[in-house]
PDB file of N, CA and C in Angstrom:
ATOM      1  N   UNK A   1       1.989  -4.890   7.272  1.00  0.00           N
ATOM      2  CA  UNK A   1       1.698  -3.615   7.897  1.00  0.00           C
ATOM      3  C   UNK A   1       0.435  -3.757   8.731  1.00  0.00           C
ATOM      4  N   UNK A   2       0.653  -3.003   9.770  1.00  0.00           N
ATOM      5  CA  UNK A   2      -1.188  -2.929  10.171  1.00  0.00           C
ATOM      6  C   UNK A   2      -1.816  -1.813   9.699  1.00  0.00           C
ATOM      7  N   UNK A   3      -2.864  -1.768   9.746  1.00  0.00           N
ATOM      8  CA  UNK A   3      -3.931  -1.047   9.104  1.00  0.00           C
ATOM      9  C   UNK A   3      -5.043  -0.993   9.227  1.00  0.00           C
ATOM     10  N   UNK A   4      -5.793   0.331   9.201  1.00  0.00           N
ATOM     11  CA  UNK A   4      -7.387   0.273   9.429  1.00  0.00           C
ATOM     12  C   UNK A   4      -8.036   0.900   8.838  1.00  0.00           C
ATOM     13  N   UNK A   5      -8.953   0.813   7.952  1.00  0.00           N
ATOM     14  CA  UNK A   5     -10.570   1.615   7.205  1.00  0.00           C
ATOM     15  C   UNK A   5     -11.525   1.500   8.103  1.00  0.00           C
ATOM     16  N   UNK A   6     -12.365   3.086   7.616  1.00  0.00           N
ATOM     17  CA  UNK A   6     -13.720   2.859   8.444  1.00  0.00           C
ATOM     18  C   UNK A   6     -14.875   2.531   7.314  1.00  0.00           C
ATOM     19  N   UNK A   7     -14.352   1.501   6.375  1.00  0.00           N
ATOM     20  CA  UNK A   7     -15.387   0.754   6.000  1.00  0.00           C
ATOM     21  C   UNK A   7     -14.854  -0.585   5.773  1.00  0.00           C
ATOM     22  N   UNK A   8     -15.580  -1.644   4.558  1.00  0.00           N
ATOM     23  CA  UNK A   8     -16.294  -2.274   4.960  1.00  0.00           C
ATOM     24  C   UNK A   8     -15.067  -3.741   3.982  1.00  0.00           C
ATOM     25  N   UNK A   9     -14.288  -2.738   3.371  1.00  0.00           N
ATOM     26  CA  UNK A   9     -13.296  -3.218   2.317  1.00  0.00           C
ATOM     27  C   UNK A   9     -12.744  -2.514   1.807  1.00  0.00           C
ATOM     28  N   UNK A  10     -11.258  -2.412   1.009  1.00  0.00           N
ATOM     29  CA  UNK A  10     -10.392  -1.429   0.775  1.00  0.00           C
ATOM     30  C   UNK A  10      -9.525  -2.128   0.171  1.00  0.00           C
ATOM     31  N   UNK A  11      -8.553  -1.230  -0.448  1.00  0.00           N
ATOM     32  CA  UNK A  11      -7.329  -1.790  -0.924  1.00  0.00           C
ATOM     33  C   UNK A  11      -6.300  -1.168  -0.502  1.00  0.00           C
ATOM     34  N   UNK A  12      -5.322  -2.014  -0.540  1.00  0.00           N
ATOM     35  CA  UNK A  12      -3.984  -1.550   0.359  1.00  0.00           C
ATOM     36  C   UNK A  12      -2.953  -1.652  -0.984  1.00  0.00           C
ATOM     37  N   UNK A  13      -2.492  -0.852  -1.522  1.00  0.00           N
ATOM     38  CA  UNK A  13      -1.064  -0.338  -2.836  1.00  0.00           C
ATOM     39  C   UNK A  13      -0.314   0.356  -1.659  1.00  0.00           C
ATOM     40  N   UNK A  14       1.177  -0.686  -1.818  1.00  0.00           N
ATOM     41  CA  UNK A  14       2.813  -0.233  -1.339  1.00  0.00           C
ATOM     42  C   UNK A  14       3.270  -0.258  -2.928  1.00  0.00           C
ATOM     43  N   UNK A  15       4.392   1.117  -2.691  1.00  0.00           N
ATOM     44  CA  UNK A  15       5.209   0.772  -3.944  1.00  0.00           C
ATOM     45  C   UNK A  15       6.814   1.158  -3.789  1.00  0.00           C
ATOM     46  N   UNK A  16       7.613   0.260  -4.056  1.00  0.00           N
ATOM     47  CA  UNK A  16       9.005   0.863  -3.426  1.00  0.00           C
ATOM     48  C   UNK A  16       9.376   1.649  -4.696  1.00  0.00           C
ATOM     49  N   UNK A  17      10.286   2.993  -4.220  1.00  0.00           N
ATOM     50  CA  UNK A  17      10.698   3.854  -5.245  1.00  0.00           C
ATOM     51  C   UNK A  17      11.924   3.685  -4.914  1.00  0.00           C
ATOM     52  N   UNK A  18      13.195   4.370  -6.065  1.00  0.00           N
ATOM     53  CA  UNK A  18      14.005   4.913  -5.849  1.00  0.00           C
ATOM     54  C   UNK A  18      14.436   6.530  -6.183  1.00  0.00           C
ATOM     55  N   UNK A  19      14.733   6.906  -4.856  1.00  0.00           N
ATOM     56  CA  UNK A  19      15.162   8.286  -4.752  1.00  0.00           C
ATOM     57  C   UNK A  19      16.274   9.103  -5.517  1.00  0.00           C
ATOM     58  N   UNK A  20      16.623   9.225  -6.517  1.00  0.00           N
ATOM     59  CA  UNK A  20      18.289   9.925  -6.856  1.00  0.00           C
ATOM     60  C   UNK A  20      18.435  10.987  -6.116  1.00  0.00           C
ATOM     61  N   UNK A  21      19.995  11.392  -5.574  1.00  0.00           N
ATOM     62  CA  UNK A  21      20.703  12.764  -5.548  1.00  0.00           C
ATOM     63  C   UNK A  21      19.440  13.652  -5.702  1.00  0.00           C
ATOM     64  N   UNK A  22      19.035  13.949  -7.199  1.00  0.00           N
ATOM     65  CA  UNK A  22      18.316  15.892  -7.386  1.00  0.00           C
ATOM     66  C   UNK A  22      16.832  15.791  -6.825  1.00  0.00           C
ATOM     67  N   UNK A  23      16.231  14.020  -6.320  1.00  0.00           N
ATOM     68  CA  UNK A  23      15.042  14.134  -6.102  1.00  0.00           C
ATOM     69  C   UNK A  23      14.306  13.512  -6.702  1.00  0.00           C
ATOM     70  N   UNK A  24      14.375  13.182  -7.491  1.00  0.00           N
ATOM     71  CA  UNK A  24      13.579  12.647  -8.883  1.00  0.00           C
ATOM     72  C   UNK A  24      13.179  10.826  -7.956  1.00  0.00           C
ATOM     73  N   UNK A  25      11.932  10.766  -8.202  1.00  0.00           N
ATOM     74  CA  UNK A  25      11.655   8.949  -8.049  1.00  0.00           C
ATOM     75  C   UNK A  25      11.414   8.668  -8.943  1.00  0.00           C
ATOM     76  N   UNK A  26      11.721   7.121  -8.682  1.00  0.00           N
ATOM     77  CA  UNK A  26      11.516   6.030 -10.138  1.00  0.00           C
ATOM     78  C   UNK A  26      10.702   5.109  -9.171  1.00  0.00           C
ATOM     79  N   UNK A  27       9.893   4.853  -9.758  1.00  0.00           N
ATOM     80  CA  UNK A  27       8.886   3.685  -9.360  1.00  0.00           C
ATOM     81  C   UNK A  27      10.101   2.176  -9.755  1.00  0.00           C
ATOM     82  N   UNK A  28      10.047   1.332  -8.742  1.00  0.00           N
ATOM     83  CA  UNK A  28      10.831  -0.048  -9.367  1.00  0.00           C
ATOM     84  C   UNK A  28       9.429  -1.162  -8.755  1.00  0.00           C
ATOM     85  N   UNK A  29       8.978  -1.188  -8.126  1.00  0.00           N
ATOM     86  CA  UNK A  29       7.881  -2.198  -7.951  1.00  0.00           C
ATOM     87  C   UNK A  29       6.538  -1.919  -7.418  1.00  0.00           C
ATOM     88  N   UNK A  30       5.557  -2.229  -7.044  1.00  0.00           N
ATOM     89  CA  UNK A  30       4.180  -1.892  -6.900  1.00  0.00           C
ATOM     90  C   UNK A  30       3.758  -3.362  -6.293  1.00  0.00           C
ATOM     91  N   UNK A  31       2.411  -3.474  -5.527  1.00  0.00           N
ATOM     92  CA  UNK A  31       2.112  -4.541  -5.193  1.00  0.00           C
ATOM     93  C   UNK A  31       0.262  -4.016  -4.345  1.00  0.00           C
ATOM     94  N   UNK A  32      -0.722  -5.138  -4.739  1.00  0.00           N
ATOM     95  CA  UNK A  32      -1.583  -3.947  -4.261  1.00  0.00           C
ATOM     96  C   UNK A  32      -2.310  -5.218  -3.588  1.00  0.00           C
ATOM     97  N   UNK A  33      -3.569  -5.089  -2.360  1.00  0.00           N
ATOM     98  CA  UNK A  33      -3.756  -6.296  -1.145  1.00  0.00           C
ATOM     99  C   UNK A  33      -5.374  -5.983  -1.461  1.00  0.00           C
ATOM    100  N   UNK A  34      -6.348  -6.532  -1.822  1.00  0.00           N
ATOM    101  CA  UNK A  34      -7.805  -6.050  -1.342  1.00  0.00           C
ATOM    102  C   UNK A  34      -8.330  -6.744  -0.536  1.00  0.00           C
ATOM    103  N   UNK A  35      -8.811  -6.023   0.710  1.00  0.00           N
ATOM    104  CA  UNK A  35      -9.354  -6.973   1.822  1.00  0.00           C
ATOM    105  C   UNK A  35     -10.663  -6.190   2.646  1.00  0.00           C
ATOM    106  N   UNK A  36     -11.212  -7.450   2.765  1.00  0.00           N
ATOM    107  CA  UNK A  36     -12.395  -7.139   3.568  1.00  0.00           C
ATOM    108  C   UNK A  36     -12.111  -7.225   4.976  1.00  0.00           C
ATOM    109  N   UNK A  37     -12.887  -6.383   6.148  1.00  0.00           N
ATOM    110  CA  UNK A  37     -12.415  -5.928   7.042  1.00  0.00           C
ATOM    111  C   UNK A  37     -13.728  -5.546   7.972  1.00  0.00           C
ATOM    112  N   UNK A  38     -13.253  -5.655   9.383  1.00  0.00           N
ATOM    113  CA  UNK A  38     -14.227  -4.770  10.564  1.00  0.00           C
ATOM    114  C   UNK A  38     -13.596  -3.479  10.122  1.00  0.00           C
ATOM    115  N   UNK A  39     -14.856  -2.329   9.672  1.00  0.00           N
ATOM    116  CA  UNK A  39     -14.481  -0.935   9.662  1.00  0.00           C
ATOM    117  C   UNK A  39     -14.118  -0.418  11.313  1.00  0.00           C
ATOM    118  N   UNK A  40     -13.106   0.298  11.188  1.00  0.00           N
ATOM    119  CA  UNK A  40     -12.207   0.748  12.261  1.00  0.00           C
ATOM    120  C   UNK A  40     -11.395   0.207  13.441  1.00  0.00           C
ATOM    121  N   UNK A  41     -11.108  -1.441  12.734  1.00  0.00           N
ATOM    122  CA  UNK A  41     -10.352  -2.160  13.697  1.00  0.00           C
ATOM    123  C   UNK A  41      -9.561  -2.644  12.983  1.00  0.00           C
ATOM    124  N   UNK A  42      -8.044  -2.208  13.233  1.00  0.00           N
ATOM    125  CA  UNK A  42      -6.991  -2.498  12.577  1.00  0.00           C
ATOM    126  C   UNK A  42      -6.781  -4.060  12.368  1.00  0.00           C
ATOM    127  N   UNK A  43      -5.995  -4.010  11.260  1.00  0.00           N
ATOM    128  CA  UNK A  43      -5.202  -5.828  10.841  1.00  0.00           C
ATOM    129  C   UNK A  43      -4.229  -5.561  10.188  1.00  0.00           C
ATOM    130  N   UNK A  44      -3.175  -6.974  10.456  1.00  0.00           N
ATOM    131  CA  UNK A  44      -2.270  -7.238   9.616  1.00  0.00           C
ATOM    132  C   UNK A  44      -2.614  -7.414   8.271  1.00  0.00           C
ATOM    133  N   UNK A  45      -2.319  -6.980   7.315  1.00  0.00           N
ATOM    134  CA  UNK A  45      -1.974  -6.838   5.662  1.00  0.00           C
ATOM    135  C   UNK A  45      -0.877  -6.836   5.136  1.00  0.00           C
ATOM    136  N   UNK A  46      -0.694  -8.344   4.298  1.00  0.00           N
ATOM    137  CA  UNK A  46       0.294  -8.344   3.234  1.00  0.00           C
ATOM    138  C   UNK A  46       0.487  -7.989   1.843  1.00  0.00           C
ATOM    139  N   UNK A  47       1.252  -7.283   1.710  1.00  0.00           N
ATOM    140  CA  UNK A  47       1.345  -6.859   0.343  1.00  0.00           C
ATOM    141  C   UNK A  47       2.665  -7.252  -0.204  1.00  0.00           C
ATOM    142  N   UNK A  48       2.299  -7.942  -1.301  1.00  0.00           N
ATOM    143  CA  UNK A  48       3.565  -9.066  -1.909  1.00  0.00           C
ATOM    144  C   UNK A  48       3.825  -7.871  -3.496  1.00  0.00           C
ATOM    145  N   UNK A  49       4.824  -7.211  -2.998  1.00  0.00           N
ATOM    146  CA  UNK A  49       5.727  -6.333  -4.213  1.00  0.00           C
ATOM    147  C   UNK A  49       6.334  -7.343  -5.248  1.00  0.00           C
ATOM    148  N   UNK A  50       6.238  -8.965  -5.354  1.00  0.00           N
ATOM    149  CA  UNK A  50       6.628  -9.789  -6.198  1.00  0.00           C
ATOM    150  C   UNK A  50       7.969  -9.307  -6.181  1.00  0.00           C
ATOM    151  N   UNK A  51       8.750 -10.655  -6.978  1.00  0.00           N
ATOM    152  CA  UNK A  51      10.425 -10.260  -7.339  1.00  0.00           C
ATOM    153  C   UNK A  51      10.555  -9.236  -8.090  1.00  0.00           C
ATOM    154  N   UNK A  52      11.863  -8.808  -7.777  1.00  0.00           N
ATOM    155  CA  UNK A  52      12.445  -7.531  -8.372  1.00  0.00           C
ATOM    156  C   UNK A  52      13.846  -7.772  -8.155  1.00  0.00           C
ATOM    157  N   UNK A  53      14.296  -7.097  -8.651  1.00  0.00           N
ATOM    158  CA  UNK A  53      16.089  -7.309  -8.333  1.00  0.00           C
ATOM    159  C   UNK A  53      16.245  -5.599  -8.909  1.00  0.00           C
ATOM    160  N   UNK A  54      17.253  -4.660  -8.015  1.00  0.00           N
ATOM    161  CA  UNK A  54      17.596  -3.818  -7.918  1.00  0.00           C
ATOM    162  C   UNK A  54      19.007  -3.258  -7.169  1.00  0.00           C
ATOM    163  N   UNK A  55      19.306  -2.445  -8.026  1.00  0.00           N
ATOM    164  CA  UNK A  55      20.617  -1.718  -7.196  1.00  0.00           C
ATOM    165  C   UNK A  55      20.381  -0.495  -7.106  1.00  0.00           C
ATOM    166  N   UNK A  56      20.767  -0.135  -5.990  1.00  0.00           N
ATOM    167  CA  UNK A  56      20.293   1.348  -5.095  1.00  0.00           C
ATOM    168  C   UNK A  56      21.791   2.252  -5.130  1.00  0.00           C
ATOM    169  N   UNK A  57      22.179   2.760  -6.215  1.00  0.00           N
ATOM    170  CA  UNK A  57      23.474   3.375  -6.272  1.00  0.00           C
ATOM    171  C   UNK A  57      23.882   4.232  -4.712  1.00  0.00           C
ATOM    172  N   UNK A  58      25.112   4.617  -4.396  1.00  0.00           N
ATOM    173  CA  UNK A  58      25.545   5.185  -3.944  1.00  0.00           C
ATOM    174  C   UNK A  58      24.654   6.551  -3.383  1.00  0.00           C
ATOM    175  N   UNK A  59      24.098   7.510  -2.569  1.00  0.00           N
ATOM    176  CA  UNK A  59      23.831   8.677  -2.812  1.00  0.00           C
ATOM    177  C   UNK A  59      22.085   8.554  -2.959  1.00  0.00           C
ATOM    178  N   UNK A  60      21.711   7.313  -3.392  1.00  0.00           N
ATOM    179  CA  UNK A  60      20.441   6.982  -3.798  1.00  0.00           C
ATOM    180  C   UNK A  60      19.775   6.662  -2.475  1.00  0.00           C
ATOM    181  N   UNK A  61      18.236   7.157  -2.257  1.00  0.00           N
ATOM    182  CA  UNK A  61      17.807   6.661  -1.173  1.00  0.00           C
ATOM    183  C   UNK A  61      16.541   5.966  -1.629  1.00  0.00           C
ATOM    184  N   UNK A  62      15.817   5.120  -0.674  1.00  0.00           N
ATOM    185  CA  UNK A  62      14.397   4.215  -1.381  1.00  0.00           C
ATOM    186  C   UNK A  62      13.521   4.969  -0.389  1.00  0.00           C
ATOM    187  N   UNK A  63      12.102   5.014  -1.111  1.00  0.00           N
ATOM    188  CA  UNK A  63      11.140   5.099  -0.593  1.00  0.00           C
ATOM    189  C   UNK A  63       9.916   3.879  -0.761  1.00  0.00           C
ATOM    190  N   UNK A  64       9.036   4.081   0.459  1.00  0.00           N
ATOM    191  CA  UNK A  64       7.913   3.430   0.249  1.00  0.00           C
ATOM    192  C   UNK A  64       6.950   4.533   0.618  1.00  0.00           C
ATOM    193  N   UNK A  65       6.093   3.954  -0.368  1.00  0.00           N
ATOM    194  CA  UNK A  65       4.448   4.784  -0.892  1.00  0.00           C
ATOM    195  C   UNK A  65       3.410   3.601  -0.061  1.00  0.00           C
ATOM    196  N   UNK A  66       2.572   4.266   0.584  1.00  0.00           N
ATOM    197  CA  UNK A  66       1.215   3.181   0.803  1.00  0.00           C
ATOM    198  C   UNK A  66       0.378   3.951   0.440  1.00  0.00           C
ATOM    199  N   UNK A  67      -0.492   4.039  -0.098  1.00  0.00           N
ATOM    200  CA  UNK A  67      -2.056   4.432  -0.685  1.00  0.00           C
ATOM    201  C   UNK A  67      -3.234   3.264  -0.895  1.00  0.00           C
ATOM    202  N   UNK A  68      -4.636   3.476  -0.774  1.00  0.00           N
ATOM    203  CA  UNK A  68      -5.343   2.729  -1.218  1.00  0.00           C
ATOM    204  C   UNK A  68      -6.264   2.517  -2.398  1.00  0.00           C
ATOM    205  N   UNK A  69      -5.372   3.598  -3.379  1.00  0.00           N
ATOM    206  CA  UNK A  69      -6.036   3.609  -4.588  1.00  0.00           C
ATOM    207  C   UNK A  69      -4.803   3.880  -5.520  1.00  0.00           C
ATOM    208  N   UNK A  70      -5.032   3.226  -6.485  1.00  0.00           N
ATOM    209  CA  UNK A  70      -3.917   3.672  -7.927  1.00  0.00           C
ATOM    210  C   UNK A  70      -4.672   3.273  -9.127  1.00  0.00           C
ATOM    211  N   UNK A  71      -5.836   4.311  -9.293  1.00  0.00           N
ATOM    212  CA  UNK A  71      -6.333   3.781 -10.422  1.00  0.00           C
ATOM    213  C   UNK A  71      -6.147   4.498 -11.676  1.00  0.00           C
ATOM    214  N   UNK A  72      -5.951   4.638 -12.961  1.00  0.00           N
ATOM    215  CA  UNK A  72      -6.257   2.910 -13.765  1.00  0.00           C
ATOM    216  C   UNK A  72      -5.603   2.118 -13.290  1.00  0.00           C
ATOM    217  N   UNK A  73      -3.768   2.097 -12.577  1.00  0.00           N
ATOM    218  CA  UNK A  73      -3.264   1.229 -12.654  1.00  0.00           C
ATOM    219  C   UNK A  73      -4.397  -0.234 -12.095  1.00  0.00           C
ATOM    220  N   UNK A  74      -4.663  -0.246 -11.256  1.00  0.00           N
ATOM    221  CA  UNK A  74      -5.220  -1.115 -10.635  1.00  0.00           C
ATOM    222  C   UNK A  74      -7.165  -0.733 -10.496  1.00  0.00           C
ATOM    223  N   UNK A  75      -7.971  -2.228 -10.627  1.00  0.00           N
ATOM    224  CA  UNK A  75      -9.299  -1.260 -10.764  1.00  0.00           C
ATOM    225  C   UNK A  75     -10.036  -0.821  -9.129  1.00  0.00           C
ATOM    226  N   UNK A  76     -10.862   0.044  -9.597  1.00  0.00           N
ATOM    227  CA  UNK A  76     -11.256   1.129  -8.231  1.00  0.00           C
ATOM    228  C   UNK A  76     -11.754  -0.274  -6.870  1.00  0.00           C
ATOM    229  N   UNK A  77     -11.671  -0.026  -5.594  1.00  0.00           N
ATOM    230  CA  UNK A  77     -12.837  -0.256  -4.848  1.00  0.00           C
ATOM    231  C   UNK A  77     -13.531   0.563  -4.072  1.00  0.00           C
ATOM    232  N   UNK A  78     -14.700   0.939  -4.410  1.00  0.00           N
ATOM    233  CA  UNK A  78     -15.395   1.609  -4.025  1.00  0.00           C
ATOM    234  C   UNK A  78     -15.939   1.959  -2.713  1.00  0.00           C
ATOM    235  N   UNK A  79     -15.058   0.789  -1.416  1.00  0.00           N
ATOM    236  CA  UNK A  79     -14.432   1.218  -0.301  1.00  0.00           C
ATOM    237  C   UNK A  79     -16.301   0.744   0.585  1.00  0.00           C
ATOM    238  N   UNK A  80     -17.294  -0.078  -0.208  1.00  0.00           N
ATOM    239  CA  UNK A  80     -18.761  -0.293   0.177  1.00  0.00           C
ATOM    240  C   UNK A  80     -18.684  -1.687   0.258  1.00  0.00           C
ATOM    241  N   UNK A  81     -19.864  -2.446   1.065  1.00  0.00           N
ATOM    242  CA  UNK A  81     -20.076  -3.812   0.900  1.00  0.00           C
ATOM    243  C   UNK A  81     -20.331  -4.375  -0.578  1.00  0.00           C
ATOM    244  N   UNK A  82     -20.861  -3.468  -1.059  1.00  0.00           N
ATOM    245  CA  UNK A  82     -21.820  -3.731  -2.240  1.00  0.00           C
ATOM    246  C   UNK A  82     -21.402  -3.389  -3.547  1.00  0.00           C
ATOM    247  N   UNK A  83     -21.050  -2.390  -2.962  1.00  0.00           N
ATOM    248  CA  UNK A  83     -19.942  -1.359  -4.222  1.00  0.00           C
ATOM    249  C   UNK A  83     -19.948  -1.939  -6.022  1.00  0.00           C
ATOM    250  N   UNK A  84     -18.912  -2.676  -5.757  1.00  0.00           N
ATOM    251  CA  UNK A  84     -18.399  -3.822  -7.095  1.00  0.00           C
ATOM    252  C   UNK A  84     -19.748  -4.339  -7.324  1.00  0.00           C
ATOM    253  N   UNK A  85     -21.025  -4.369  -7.199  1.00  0.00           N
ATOM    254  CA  UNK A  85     -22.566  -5.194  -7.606  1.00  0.00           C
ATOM    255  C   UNK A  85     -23.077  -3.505  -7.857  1.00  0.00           C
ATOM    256  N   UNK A  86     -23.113  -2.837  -7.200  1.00  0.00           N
ATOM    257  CA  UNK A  86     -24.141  -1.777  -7.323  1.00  0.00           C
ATOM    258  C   UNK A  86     -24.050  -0.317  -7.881  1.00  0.00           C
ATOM    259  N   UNK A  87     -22.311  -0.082  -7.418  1.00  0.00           N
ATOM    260  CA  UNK A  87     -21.743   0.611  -8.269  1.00  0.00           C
ATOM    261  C   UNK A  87     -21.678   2.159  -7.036  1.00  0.00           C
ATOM    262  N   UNK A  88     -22.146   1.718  -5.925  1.00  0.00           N
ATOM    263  CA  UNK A  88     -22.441   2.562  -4.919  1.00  0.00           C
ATOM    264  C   UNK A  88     -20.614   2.799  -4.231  1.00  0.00           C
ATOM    265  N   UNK A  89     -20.438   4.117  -4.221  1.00  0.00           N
ATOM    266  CA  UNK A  89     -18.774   4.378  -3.775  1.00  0.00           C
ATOM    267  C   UNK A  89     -19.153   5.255  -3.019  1.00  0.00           C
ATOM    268  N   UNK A  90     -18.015   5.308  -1.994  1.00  0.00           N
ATOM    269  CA  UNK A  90     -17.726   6.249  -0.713  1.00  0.00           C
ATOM    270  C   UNK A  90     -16.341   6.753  -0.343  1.00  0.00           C
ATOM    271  N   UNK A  91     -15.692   7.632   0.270  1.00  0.00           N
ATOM    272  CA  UNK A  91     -14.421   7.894   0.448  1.00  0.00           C
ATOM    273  C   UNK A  91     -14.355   7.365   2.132  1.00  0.00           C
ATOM    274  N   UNK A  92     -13.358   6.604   1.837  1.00  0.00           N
ATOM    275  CA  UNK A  92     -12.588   6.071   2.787  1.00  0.00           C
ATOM    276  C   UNK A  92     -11.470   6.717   3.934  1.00  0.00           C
ATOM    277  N   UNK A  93     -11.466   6.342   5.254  1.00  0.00           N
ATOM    278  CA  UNK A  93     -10.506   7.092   5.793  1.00  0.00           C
ATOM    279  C   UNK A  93      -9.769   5.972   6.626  1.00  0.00           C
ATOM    280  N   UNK A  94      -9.078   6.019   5.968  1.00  0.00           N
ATOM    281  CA  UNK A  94      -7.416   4.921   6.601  1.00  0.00           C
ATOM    282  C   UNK A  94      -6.249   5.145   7.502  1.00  0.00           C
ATOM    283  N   UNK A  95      -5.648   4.508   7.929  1.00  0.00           N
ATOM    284  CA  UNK A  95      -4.917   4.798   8.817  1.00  0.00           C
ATOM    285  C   UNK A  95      -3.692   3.563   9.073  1.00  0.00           C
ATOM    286  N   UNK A  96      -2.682   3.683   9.193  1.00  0.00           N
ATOM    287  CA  UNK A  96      -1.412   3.085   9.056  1.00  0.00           C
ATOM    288  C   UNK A  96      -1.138   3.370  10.896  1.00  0.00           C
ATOM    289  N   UNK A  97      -0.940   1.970  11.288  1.00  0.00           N
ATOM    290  CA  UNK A  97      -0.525   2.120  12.629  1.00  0.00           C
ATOM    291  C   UNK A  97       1.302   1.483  12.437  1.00  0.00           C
ATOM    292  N   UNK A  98       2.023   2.640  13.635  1.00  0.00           N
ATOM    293  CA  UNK A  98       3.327   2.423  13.465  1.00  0.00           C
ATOM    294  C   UNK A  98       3.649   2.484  14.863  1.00  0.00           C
ATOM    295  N   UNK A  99       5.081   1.771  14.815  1.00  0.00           N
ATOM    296  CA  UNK A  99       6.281   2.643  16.732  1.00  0.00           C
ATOM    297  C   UNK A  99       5.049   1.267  17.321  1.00  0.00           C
ATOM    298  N   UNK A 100       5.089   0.748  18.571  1.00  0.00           N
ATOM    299  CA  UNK A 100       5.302  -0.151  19.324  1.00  0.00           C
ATOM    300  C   UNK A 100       4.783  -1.357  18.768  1.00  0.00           C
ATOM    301  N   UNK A 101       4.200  -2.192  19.536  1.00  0.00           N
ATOM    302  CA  UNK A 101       4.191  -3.653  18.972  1.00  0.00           C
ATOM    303  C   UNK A 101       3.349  -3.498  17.398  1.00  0.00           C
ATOM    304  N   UNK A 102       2.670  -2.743  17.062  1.00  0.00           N
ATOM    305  CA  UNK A 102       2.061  -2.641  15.727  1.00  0.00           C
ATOM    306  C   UNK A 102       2.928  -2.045  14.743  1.00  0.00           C
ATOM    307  N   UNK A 103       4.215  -2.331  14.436  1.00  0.00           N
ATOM    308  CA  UNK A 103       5.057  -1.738  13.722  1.00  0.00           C
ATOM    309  C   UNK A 103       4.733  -2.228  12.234  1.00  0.00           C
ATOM    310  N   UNK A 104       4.647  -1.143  11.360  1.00  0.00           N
ATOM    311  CA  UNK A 104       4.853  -1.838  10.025  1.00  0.00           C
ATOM    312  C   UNK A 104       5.942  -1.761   9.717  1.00  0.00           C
ATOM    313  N   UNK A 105       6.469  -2.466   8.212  1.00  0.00           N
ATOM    314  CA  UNK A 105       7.473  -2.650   8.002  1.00  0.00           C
ATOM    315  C   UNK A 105       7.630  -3.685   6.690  1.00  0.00           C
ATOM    316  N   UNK A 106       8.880  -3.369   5.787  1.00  0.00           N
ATOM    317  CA  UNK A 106       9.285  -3.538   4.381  1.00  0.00           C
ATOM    318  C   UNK A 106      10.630  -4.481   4.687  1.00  0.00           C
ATOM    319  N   UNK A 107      10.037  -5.486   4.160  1.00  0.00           N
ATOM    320  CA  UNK A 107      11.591  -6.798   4.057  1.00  0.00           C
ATOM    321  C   UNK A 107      12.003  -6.640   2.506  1.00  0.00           C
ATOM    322  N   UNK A 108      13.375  -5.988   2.926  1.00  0.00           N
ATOM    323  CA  UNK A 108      14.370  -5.703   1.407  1.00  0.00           C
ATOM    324  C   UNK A 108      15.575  -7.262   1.643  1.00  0.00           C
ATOM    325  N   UNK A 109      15.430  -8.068   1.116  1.00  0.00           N
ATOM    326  CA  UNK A 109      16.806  -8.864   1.015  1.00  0.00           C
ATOM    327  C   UNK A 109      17.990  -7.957   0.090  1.00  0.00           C
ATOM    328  N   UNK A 110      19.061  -8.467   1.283  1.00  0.00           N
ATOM    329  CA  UNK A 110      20.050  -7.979   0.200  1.00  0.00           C
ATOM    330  C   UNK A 110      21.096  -9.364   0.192  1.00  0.00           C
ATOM    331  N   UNK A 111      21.101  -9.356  -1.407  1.00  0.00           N
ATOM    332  CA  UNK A 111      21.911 -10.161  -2.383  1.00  0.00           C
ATOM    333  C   UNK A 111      23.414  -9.682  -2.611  1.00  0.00           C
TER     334      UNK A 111
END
């Protein structure tokens, strides 16, 4: 995906869901990227959802989630140079670039 923070490091969490019929999601994988960065100049970021094997019934649709925080699951970054040493946190403002040559995008193999 590309992507941009206006600080200094961040974390990037995709998580593919599945959708049923009434609405309901099920989380089936998660995958989370921490990277240091020029604040407010986008980059490519990989986020490796690891193997999974899934079937997407009939009627069923998938989603993807990007966020840069899922904590407890995963531990905080405090989005600072220093942060993780000092304990100093800030709120972050991110941005997902999409549509022409900066397209993001989710590789599903199908088996």
């Amino acid at each position: 995906m590309r992507a941009a923070t206006d600080g200094p490091t961040t974390d990037w969490v995709v998580r593919l869901c599945d959708i049923h019929p009434d609405g309901r999601s099920y989380n089936v994988v998660d995958g989370i990227t921490r990277v240091e960065t020029v604040p407010g100049e986008a980059s490519t970021v990989e986020v490796d959802l690891w193997s999974t094997s899934m079937l997407f019934k009939r009627g069923h649709r998938i989603r993807v989630q990007v966020t840069s925080s899922c904590f407890p699951r995963w531990d905080r970054n405090p989005n600072t140079a220093d942060g993780l040493r000092t304990g100093e946190m800030r709120v972050a403002s991110q941005g997902l670039q999409v549509g022409g040559d900066a397209q993001s995008f989710v590789t599903l193999p199908v088996v």
